[in-house]
C-alpha atoms as a PDB file:
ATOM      1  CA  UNK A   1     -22.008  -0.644  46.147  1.00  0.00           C
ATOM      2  CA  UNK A   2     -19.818   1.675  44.765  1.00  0.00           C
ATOM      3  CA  UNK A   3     -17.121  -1.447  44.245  1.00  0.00           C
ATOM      4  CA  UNK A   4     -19.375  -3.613  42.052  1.00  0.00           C
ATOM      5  CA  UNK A   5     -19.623  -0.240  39.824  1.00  0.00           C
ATOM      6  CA  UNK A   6     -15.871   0.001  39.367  1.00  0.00           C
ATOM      7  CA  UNK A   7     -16.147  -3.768  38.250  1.00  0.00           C
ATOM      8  CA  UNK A   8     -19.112  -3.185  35.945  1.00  0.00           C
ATOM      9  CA  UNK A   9     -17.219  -0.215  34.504  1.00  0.00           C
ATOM     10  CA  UNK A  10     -13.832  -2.527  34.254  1.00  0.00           C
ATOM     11  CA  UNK A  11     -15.679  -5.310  32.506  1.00  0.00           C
ATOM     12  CA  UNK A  12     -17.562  -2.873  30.309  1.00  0.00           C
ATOM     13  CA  UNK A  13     -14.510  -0.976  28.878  1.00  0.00           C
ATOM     14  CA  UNK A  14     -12.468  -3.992  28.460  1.00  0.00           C
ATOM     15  CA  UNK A  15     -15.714  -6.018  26.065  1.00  0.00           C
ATOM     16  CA  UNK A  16     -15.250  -2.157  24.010  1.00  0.00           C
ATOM     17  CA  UNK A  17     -11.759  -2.800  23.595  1.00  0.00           C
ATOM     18  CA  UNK A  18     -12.111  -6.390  22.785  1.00  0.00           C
ATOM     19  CA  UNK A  19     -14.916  -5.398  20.617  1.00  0.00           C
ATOM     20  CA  UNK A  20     -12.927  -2.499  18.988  1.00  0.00           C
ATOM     21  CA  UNK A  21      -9.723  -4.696  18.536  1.00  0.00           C
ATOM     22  CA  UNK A  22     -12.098  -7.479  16.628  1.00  0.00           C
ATOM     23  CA  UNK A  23     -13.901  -4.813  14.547  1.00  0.00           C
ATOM     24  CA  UNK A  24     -10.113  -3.251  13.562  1.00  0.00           C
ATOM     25  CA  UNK A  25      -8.956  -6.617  12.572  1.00  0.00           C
ATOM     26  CA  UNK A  26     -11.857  -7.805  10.804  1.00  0.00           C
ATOM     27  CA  UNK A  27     -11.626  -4.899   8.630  1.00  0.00           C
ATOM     28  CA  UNK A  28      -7.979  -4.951   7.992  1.00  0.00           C
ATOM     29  CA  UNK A  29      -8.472  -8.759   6.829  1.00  0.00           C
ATOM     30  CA  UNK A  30     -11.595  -7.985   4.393  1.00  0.00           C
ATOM     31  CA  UNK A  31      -8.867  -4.934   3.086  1.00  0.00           C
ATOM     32  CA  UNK A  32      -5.840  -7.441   2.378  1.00  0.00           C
ATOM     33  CA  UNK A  33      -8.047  -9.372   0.778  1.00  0.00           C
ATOM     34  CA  UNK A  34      -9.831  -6.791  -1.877  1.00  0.00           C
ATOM     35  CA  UNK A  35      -6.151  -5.988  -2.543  1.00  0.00           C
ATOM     36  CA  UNK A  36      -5.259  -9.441  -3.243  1.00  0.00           C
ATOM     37  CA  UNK A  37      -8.056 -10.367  -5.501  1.00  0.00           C
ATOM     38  CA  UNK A  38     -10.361  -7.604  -6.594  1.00  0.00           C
ATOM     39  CA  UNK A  39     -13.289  -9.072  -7.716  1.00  0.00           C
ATOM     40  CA  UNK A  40     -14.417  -8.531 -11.225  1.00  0.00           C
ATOM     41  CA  UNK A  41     -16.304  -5.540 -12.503  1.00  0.00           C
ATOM     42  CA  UNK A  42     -19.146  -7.345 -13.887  1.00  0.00           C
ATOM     43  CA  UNK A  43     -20.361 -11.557 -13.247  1.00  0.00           C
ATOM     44  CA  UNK A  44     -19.050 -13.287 -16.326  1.00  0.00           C
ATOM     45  CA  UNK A  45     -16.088 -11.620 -16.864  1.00  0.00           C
ATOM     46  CA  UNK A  46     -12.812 -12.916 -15.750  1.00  0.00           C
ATOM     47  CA  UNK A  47     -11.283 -10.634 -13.409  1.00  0.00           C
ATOM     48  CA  UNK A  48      -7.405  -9.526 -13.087  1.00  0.00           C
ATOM     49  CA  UNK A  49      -5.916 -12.834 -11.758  1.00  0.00           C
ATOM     50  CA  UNK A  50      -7.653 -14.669 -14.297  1.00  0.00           C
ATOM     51  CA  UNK A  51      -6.806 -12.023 -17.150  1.00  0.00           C
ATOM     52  CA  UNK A  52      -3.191 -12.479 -16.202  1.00  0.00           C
ATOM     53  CA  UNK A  53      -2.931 -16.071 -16.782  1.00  0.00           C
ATOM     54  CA  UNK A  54      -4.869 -15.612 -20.417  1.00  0.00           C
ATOM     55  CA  UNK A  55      -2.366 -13.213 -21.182  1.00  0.00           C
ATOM     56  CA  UNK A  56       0.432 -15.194 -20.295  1.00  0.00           C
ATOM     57  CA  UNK A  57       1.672 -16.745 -23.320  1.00  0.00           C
ATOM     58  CA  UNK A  58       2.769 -20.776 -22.733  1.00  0.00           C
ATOM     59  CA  UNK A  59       6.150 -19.725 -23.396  1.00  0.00           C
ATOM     60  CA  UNK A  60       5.937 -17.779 -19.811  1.00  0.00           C
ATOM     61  CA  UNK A  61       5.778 -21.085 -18.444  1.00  0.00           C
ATOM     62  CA  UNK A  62       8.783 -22.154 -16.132  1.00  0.00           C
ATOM     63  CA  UNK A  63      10.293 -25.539 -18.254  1.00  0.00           C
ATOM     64  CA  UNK A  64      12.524 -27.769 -16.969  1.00  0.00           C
ATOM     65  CA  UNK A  65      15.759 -29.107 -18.844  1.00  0.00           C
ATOM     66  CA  UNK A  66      18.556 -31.062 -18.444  1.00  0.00           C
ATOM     67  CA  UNK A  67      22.162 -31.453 -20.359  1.00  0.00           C
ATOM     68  CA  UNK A  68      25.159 -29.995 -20.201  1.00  0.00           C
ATOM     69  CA  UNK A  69      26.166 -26.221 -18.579  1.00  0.00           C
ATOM     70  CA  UNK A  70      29.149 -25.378 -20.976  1.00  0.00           C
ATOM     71  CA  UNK A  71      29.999 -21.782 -22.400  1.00  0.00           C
ATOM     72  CA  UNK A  72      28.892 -20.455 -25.373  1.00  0.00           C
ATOM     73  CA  UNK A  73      32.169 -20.302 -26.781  1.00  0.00           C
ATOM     74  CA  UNK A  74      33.305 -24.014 -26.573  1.00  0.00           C
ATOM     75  CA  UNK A  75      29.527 -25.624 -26.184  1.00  0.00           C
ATOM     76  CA  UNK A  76      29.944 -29.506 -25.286  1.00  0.00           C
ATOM     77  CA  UNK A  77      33.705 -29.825 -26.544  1.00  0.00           C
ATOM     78  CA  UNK A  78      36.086 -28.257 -24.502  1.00  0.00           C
ATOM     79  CA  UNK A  79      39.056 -28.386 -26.324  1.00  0.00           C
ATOM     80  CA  UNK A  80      42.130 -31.137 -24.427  1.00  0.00           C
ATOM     81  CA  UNK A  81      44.722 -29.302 -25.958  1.00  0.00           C
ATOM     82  CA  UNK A  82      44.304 -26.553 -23.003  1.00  0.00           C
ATOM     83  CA  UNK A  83      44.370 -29.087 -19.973  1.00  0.00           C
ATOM     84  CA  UNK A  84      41.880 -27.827 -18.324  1.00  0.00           C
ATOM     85  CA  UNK A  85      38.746 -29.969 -16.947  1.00  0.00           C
ATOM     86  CA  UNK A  86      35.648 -28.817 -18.561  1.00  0.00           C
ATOM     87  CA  UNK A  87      34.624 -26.618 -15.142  1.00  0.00           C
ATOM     88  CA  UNK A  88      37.743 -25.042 -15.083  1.00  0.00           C
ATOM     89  CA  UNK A  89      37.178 -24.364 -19.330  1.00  0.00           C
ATOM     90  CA  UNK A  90      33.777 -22.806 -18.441  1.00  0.00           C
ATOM     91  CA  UNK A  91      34.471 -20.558 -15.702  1.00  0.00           C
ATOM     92  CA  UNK A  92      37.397 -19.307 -17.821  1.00  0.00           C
ATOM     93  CA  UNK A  93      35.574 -18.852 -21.381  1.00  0.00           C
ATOM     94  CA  UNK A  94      32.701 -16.781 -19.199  1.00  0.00           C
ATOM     95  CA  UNK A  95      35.362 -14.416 -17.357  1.00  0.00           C
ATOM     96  CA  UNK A  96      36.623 -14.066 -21.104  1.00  0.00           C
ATOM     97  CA  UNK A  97      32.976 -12.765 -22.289  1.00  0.00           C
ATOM     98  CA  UNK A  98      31.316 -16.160 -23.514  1.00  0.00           C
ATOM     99  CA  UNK A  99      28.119 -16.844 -21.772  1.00  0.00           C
ATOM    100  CA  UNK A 100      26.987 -19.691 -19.518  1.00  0.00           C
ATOM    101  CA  UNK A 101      25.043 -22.103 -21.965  1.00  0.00           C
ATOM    102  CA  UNK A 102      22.858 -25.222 -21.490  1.00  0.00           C
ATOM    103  CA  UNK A 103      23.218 -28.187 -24.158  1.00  0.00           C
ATOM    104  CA  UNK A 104      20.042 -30.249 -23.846  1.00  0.00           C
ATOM    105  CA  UNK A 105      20.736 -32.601 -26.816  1.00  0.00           C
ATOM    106  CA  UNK A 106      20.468 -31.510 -29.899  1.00  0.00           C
ATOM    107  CA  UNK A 107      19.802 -28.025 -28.745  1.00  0.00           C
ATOM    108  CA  UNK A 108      21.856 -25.360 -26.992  1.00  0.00           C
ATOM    109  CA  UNK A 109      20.466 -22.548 -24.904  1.00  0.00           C
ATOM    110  CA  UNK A 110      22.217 -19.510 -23.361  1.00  0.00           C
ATOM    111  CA  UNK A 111      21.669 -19.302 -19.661  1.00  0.00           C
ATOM    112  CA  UNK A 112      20.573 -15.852 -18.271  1.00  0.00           C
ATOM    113  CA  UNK A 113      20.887 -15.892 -14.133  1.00  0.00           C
ATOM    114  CA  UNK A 114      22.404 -15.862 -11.207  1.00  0.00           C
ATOM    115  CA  UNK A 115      26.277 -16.418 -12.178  1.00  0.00           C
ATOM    116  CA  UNK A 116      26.949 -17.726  -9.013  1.00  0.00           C
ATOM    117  CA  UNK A 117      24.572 -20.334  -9.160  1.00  0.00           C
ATOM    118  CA  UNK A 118      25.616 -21.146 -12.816  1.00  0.00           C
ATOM    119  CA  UNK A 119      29.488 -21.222 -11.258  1.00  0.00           C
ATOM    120  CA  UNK A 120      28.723 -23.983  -8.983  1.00  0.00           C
ATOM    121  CA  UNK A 121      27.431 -26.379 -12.371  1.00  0.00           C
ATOM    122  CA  UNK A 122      30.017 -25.296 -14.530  1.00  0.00           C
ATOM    123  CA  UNK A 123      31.065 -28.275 -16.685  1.00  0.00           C
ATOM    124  CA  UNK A 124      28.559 -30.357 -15.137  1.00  0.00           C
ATOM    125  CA  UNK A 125      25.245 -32.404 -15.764  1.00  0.00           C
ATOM    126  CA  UNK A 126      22.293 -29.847 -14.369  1.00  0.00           C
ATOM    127  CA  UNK A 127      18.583 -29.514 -14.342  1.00  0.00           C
ATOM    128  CA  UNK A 128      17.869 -25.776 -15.227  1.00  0.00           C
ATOM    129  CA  UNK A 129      14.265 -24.670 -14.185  1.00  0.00           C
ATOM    130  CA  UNK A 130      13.205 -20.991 -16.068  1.00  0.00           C
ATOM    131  CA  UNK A 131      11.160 -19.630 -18.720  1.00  0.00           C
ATOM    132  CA  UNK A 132      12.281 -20.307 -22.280  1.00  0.00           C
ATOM    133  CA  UNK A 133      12.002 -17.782 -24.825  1.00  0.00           C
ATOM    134  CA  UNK A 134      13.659 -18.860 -28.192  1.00  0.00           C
ATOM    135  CA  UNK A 135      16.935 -20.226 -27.486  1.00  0.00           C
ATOM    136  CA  UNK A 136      17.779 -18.201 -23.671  1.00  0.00           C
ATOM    137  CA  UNK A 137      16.820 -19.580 -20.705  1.00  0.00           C
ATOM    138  CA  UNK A 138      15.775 -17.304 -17.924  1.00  0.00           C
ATOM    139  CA  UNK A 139      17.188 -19.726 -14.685  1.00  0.00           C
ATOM    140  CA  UNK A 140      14.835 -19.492 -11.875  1.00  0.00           C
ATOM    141  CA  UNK A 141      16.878 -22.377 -10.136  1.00  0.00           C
ATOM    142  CA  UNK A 142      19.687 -25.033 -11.178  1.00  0.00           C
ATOM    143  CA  UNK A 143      20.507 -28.213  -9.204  1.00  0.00           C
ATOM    144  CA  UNK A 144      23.378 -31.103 -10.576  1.00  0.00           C
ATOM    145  CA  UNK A 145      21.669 -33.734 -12.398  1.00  0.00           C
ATOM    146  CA  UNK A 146      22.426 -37.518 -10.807  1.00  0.00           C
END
């Protein structure tokens, strides 16, 4: 008899610690999520997420372009007289102050990023992915352009 109570009592703490455990993660789920997402104040009115993105002018938006990654100083004519290629022209002009630029056409924007990243394109055909805001691009990624 008194063995089929120490099994009881073995099964019956283990489903309250099973239960307990469930009950603790439940609750730290339905938390994570009110952080996430709060839900609005009232019904009908948009709540933060949505706020955000009505807020966030279309300029915000990450654009992609493609030309040219020159320096500011020389833009898409590196001049021969220095014989250097226009990588070598690039990197140079930047460690002398200029900064890395994009020319897309018609159009030239200076590149704000990681200059490590913008090393590796220097002089090269690359599709710049950032926000644009007038004529700077702020580069979330850059990749050579085939």
């Amino acid at each position: 008899m008194k063995a089929n109570r120490v099994c009881i009592e073995i099964v019956a703490l283990g489903s309250a610690i099973a239960c307990a455990l469930g009950l603790l993660i439940a609750t730290l789920g339905a938390a994570a999520v009110a952080v996430a997402e709060p839900p609005s104040s009232r019904p009908g009115e948009p709540g933060q997420a949505e706020a955000a993105q009505a807020r966030e002018s279309p300029s915000d938006r990450q654009q992609t372009h493609e030309g040219m990654v020159t320096c500011s100083r020389c833009g898409a004519k590196h001049s021969p007289d220095l014989g250097k290629t226009a990588d070598d022209c690039t990197r140079q002009c930047v460690r002398g102050g200029a900064a890395f630029a994009l020319v897309d056409g018609d159009k030239t924007y200076t590149l704000h990023g990681d200059l490590q990243l913008l090393k590796r394109v220097a002089g090269q055909r690359a599709r710049v992915v950032g926000v644009v805001r007038g004529n700077t691009i702020k580069v979330a990624s850059v990749v050579t352009a085939n």
